[in-house]
N, C-alpha and C. Protein backbone atom coordinates (compact mmCIF):
# COMPACT_ATOMS: atom_id res chain seq x y z
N UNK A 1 32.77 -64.02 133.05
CA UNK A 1 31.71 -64.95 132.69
C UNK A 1 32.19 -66.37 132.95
N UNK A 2 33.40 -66.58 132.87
CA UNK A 2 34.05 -68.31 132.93
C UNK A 2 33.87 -68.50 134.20
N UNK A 3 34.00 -67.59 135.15
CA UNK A 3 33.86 -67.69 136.38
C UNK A 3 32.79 -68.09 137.36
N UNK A 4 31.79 -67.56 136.42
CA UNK A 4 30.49 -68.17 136.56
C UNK A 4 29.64 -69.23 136.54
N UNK A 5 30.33 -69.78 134.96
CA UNK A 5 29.64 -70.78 134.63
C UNK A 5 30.59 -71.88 134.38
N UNK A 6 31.75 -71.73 134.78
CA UNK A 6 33.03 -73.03 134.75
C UNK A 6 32.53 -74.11 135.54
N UNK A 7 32.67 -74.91 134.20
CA UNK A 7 32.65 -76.46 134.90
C UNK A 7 30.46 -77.08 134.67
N UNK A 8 30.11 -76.06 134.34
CA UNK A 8 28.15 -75.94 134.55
C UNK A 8 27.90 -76.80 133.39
N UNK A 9 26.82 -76.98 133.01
CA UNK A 9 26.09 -77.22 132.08
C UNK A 9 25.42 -75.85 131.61
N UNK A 10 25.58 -75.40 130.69
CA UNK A 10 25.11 -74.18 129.94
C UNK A 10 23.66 -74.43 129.23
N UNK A 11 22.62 -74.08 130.05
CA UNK A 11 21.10 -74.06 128.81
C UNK A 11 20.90 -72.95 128.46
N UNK A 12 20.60 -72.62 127.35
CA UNK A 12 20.43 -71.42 126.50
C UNK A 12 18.40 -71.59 126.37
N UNK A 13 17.97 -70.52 126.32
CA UNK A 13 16.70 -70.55 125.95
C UNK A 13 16.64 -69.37 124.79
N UNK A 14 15.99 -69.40 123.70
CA UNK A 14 16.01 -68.62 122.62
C UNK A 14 15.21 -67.68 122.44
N UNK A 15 15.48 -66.72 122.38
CA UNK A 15 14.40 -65.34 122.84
C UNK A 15 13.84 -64.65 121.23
N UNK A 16 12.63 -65.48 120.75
CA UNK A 16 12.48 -65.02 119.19
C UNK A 16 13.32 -65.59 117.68
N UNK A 17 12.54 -65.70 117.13
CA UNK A 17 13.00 -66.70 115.57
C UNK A 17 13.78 -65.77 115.15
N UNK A 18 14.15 -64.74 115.46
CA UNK A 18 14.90 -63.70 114.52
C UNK A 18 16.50 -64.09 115.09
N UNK A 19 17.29 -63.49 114.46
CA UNK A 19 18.88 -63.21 114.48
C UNK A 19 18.98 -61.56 114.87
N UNK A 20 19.93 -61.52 115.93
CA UNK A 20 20.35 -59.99 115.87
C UNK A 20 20.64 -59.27 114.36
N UNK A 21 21.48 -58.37 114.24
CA UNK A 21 21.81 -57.25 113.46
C UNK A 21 22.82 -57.95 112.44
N UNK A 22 23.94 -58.66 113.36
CA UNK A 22 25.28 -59.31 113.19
C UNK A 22 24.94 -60.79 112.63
N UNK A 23 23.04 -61.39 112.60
CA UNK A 23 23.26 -62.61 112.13
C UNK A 23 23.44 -63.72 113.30
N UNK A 24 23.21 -63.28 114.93
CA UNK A 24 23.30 -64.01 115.82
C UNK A 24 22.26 -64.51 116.39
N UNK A 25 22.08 -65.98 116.95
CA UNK A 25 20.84 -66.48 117.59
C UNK A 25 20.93 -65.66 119.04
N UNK A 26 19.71 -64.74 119.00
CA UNK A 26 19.58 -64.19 120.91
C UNK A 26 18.98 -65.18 121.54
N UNK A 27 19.73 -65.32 122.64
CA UNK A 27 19.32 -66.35 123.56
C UNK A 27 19.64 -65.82 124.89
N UNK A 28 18.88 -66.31 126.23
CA UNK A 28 19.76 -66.47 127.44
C UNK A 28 20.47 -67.83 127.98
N UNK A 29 21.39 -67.47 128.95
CA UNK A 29 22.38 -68.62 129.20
C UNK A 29 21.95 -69.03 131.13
N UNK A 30 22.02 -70.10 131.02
CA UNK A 30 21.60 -70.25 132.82
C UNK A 30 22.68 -71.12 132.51
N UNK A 31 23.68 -71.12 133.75
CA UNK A 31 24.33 -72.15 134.40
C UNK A 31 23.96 -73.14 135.54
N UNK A 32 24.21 -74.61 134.82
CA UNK A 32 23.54 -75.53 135.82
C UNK A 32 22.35 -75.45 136.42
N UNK A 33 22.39 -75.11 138.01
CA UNK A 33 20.52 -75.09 138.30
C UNK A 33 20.66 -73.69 138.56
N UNK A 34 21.03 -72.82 138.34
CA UNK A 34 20.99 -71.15 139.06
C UNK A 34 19.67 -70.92 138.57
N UNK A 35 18.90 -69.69 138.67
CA UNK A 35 17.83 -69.36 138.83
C UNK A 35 17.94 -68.18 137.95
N UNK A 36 18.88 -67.41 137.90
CA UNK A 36 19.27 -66.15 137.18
C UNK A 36 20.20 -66.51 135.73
N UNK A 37 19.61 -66.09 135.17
CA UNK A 37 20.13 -66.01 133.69
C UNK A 37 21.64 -65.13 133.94
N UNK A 38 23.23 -65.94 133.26
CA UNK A 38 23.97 -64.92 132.55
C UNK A 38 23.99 -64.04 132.45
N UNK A 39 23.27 -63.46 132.20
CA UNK A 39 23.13 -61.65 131.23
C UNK A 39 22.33 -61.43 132.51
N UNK A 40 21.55 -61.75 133.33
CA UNK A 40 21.53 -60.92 134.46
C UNK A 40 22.72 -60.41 135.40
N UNK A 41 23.10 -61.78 135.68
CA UNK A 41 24.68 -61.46 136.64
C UNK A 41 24.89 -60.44 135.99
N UNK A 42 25.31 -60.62 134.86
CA UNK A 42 26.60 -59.66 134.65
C UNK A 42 25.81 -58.30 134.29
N UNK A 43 24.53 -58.04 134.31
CA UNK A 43 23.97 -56.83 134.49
C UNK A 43 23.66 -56.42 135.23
N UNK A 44 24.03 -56.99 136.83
CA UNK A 44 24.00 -56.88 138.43
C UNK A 44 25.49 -56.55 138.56
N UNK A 45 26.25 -56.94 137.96
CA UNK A 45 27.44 -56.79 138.22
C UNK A 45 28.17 -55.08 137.02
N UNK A 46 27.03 -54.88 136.50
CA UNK A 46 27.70 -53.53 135.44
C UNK A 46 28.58 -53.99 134.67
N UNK A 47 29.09 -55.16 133.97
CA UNK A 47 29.61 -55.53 133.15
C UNK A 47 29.43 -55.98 131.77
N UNK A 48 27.45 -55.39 131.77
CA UNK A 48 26.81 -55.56 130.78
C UNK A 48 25.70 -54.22 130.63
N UNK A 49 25.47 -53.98 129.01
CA UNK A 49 23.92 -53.23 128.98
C UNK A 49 23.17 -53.91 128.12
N UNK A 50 22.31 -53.80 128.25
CA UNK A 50 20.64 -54.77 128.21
C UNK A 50 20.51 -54.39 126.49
N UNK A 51 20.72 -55.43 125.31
CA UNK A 51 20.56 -54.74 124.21
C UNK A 51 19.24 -53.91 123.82
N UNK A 52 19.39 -54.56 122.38
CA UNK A 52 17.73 -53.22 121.92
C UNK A 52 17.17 -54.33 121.72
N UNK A 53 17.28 -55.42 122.07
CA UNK A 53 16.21 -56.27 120.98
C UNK A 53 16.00 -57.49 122.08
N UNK A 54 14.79 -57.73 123.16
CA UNK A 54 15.18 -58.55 124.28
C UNK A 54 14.77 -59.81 124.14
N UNK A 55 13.21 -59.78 123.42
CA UNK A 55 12.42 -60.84 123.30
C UNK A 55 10.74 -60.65 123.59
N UNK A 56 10.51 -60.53 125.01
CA UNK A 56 9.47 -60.43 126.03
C UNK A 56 9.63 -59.44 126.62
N UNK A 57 8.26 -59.08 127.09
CA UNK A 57 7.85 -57.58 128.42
C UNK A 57 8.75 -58.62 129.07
N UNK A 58 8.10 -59.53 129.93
CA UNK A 58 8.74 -59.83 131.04
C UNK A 58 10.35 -60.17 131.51
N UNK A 59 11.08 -60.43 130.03
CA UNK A 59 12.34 -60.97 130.39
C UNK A 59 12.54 -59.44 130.26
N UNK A 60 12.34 -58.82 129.56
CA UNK A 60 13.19 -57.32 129.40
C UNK A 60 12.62 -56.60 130.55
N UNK A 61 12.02 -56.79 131.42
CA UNK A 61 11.68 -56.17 132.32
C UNK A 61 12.25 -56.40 133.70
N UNK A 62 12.78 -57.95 134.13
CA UNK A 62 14.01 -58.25 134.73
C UNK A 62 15.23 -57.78 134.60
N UNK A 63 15.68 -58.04 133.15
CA UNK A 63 16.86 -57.68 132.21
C UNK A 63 17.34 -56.05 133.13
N UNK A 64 15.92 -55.14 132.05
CA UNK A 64 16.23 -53.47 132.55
C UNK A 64 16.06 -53.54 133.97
N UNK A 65 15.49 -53.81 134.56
CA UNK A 65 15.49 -53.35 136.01
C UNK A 65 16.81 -54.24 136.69
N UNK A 66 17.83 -54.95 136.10
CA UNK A 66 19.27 -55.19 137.01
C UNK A 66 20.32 -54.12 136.42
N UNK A 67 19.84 -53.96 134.81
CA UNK A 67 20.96 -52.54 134.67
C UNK A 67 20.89 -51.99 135.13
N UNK A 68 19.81 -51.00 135.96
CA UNK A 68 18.89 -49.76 136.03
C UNK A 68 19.91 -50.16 138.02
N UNK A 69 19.56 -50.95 138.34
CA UNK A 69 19.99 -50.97 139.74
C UNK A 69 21.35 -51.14 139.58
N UNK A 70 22.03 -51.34 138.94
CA UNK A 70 24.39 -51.47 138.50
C UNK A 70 24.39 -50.06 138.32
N UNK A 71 23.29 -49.48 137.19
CA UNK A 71 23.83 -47.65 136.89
C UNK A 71 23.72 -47.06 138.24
N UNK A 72 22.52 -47.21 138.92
CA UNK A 72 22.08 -46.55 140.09
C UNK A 72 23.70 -46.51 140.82
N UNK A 73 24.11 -47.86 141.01
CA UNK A 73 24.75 -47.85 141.82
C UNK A 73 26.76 -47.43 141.45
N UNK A 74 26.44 -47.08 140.18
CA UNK A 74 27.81 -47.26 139.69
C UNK A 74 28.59 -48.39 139.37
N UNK A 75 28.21 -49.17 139.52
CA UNK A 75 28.84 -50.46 139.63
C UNK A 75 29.55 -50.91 137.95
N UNK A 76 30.68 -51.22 138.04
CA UNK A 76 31.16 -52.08 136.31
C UNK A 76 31.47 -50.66 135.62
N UNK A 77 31.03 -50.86 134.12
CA UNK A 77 31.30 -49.98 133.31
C UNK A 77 30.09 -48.44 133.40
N UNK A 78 29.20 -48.36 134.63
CA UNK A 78 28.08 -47.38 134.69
C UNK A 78 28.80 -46.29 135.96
N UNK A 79 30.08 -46.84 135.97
CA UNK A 79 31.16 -46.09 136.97
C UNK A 79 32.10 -45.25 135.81
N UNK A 80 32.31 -45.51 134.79
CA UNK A 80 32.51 -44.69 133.89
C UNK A 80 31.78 -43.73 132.87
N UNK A 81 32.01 -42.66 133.12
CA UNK A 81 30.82 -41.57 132.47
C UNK A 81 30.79 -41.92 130.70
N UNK A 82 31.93 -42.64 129.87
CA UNK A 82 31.60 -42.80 128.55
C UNK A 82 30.20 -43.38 128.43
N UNK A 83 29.76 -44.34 129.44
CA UNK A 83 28.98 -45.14 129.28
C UNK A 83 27.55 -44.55 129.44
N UNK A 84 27.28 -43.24 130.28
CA UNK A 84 26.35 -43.29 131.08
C UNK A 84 25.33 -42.49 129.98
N UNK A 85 24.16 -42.41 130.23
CA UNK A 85 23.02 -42.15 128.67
C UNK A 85 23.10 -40.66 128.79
N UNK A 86 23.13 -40.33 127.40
CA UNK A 86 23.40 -39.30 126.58
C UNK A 86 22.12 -38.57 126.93
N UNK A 87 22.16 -37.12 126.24
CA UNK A 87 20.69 -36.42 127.10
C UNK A 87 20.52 -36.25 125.18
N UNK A 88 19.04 -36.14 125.07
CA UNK A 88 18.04 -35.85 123.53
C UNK A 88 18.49 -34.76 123.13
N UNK A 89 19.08 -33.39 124.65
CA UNK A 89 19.24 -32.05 123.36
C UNK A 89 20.84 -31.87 123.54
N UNK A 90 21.64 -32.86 123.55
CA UNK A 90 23.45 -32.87 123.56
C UNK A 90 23.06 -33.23 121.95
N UNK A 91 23.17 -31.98 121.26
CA UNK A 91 22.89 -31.76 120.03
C UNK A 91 24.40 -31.90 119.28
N UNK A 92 25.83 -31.58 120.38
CA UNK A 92 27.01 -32.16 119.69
C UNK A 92 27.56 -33.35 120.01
N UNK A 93 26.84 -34.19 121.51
CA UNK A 93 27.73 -35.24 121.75
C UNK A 93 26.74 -36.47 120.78
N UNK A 94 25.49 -36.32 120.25
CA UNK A 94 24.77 -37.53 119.67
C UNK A 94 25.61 -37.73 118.33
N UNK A 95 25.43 -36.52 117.71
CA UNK A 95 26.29 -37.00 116.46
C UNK A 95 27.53 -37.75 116.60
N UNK A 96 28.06 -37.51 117.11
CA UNK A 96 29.93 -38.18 117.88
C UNK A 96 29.94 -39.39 117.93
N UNK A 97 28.32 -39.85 118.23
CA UNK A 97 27.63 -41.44 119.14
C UNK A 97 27.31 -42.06 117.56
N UNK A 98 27.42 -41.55 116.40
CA UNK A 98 26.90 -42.10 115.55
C UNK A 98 27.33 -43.53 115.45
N UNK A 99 26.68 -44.50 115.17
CA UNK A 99 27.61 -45.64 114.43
C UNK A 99 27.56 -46.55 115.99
N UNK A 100 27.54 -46.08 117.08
CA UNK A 100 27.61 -46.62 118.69
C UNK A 100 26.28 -47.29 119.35
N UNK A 101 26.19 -48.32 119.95
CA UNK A 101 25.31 -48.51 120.95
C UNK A 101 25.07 -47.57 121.73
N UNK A 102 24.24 -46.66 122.36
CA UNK A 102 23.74 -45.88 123.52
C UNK A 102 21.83 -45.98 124.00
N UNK A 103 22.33 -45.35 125.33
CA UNK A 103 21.00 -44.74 125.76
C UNK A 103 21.12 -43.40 125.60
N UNK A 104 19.97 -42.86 125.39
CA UNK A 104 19.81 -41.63 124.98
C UNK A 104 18.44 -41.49 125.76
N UNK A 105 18.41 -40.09 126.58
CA UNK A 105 17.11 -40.05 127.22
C UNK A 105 16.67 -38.44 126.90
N UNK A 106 15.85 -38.35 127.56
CA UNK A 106 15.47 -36.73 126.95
C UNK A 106 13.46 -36.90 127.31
N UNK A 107 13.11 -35.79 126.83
CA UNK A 107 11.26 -35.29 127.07
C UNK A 107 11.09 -35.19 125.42
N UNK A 108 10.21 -36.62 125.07
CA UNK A 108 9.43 -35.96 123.65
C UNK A 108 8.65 -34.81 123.93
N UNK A 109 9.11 -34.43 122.52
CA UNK A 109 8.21 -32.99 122.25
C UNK A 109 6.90 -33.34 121.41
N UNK A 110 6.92 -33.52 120.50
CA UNK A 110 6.00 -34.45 119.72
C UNK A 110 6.19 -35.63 119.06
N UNK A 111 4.93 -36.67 118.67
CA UNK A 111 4.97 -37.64 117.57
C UNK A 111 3.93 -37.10 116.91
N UNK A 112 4.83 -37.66 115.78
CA UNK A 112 4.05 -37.39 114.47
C UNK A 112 3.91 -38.81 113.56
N UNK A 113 3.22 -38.84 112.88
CA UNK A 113 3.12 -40.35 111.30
C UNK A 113 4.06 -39.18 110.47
N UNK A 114 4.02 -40.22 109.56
CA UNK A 114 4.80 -39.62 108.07
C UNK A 114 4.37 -41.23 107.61
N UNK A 115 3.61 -41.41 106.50
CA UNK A 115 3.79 -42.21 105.80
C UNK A 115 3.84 -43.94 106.57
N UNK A 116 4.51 -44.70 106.31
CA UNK A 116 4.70 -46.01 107.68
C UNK A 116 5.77 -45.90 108.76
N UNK A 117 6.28 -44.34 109.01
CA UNK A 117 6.89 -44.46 110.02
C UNK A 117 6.09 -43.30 111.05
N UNK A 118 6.36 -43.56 112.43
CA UNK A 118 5.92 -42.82 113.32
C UNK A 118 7.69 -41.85 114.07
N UNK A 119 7.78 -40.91 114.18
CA UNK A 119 8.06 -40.07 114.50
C UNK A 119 7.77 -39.44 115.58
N UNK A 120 8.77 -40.26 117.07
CA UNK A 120 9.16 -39.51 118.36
C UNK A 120 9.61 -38.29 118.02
N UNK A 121 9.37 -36.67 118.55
CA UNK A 121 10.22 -36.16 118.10
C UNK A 121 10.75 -35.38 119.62
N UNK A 122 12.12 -35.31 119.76
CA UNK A 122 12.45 -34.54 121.08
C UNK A 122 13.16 -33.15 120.75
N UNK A 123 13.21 -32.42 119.27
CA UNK A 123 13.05 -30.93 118.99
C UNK A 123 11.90 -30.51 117.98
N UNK A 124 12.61 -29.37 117.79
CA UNK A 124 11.52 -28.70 116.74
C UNK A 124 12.20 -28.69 115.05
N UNK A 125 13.19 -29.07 115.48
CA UNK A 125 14.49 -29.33 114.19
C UNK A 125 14.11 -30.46 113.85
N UNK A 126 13.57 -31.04 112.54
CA UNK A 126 14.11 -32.52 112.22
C UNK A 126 15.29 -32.70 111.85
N UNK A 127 15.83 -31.22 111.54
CA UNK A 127 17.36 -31.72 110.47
C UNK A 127 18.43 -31.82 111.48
N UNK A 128 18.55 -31.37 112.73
CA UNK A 128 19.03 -31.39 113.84
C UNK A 128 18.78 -32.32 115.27
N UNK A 129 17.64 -32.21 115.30
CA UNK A 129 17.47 -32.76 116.67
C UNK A 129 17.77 -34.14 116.54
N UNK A 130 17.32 -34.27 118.23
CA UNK A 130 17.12 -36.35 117.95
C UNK A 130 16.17 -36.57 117.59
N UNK A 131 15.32 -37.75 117.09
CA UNK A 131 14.45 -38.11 116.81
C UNK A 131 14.56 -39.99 117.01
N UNK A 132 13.27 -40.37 117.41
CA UNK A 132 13.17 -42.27 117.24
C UNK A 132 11.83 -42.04 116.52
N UNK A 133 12.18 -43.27 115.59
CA UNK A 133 11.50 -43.87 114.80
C UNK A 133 11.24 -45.55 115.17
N UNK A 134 9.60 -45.16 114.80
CA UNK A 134 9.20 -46.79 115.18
C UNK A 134 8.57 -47.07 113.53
N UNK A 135 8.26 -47.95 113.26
CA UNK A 135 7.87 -48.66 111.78
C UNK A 135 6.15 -48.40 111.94
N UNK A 136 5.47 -48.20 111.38
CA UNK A 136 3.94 -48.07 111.75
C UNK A 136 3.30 -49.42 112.11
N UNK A 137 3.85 -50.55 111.28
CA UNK A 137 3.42 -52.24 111.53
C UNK A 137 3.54 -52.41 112.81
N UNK A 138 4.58 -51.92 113.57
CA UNK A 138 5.18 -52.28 115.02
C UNK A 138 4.26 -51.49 116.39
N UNK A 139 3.25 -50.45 115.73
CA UNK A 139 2.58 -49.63 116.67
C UNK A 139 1.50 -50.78 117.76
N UNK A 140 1.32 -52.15 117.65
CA UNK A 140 0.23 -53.00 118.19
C UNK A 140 1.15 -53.28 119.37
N UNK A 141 2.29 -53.38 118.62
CA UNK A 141 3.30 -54.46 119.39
C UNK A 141 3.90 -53.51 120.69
N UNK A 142 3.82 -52.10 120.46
CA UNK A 142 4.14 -51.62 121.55
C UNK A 142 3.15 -51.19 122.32
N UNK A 143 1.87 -50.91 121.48
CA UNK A 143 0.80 -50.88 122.66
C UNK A 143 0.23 -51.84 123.24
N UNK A 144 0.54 -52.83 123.17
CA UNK A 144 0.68 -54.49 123.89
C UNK A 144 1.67 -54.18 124.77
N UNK A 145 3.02 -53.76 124.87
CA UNK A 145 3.51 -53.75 126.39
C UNK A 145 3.66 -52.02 126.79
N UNK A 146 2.92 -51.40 126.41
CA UNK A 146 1.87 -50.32 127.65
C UNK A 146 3.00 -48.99 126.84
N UNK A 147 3.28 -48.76 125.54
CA UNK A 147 4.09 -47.77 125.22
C UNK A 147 3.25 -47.27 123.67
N UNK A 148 1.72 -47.17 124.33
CA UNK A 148 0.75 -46.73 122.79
C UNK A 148 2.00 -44.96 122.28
N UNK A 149 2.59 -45.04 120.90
CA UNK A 149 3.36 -43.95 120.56
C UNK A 149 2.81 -42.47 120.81
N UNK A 150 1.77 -42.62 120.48
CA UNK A 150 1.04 -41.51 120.30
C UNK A 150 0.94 -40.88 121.86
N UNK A 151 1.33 -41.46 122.73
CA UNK A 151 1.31 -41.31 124.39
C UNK A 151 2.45 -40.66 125.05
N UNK A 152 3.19 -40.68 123.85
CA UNK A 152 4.61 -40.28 124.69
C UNK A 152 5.03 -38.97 124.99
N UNK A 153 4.19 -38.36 123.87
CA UNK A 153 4.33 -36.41 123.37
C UNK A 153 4.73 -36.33 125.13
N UNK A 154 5.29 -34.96 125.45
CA UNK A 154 5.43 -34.71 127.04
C UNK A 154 5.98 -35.64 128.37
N UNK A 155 6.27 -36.75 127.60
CA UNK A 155 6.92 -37.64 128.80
C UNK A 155 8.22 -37.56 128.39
N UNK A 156 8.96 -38.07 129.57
CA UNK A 156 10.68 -38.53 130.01
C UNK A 156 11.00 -39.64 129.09
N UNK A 157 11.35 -40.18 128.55
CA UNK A 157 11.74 -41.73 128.28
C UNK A 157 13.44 -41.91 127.77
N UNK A 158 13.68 -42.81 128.12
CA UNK A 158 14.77 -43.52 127.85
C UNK A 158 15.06 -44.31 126.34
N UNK A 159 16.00 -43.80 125.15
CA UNK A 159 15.50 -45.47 124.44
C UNK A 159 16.95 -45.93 124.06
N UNK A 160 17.14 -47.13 123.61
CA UNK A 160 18.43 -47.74 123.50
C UNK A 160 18.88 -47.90 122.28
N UNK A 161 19.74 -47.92 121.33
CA UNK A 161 19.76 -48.77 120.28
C UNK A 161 20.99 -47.58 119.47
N UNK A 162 21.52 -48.02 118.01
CA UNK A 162 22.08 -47.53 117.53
C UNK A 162 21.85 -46.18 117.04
N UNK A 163 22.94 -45.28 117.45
CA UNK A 163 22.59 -44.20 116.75
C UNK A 163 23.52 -43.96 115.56
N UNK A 164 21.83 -43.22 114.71
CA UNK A 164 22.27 -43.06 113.18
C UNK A 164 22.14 -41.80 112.55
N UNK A 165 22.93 -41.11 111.34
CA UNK A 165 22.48 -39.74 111.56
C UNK A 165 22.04 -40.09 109.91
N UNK A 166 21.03 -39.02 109.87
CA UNK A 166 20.42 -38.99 108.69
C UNK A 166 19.82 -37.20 108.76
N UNK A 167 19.03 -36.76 109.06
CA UNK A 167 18.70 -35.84 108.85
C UNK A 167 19.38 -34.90 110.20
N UNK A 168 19.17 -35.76 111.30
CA UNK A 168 19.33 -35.36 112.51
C UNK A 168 19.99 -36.70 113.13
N UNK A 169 20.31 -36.90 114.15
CA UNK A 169 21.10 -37.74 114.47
C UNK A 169 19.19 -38.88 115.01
N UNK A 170 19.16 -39.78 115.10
CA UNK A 170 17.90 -41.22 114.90
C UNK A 170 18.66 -42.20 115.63
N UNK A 171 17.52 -42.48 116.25
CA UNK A 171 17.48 -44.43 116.94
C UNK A 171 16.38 -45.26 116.38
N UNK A 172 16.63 -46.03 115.56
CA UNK A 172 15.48 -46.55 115.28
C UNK A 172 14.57 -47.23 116.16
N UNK A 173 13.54 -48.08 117.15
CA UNK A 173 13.21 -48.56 117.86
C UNK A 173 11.91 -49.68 116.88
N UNK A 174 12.90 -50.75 116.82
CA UNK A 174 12.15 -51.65 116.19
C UNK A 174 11.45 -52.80 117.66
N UNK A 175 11.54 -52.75 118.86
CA UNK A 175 10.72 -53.07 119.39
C UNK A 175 10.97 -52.19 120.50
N UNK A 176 9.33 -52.64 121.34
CA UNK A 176 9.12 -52.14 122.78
C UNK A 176 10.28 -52.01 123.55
N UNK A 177 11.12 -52.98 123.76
CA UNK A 177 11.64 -53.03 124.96
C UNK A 177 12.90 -51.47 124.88
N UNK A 178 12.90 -51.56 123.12
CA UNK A 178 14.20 -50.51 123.06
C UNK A 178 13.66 -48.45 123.75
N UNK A 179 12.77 -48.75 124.17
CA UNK A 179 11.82 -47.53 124.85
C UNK A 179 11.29 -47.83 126.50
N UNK A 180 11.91 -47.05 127.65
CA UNK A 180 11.60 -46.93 128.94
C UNK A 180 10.92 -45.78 128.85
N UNK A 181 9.72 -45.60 129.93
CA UNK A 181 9.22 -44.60 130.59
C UNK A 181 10.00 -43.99 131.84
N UNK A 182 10.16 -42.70 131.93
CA UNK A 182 11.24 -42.65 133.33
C UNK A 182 10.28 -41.54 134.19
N UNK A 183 9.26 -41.17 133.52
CA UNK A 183 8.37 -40.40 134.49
C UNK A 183 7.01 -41.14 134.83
């Protein structure tokens, strides 16, 4: 990264009033006049993955599509298999992932409500399988960038974020961007 931006003027633009997880302002970084944000390079270069929490469709949609072309290509850390996304029914390697950043991809089987949460589900096990959870408040916000929940039953998708085990091993997906379509 010094390599990049040594010697630049660093502008940060702030992506949302919130703080990450850790209490951090998310922002992107441009050096001097470049055109490409920081966290792109280095997600062209595989030396980065795109968190869970981006801001915007559109910046997270730049963002994922330079990881998506580093994994394609192997490039950085998507040349090492620790890194590369976990499948929904590796029913022993998710638990292992607990506590970790990952992608995790797989075919929902069903969603379901329960109460204010909605329920991806990719088995027939809740106490086992994977499962993502979205908050029910958050259902506008993802059918605003084209991921209505209730749509997903039978599709491919990708989603990012911490995995947690509780009944079954869980990602929570508190926004859109932490959910790709891959079919």
């Amino acid at each position: 990264m010094q390599a990049i931006a040594a010697g630049q003027t660093l502008r940060l633009e702030r992506l949302g009033a919130e703080r990450d997880r850790c209490g951090r302002v998310v922002a992107l970084g441009t050096a001097g006049d470049a055109q490409k944000s920081l966290q792109q390079i280095l997600l062209e270069q595989g030396r980065a993955r795109v968190s869970a929490q981006v801001g915007d469709k559109a910046c997270a949609d730049i963002l994922l599509r330079a990881e998506s072309a580093a994994r394609a290509a192997r490039r950085g850390l998507w040349a090492d298999p620790n890194f590369a996304p976990l499948s929904a029914e590796n029913l022993h390697g998710l638990p292992a992932a607990r506590g970790r950043f990952a992608l995790v991809e797989g075919k929902v089987l069903s969603v379901r409500e329960s109460g204010a949460t909605i329920y991806v589900n990719f088995g027939t096990h809740w106490t086992r399988d994977f499962t993502v959870t979205i908050v029910w408040r958050m259902q506008r916000a993802f059918a605003a960038a084209g991921l209505e929940p209730k749509t997903l039953a039978g599709r491919r998708i990708r989603v990012r974020g911490w995995i947690e085990q509780r009944a079954g091993p869980i990602i929570a997906a508190d926004a859109p961007e932490r959910i790709e379509l891959l079919d």
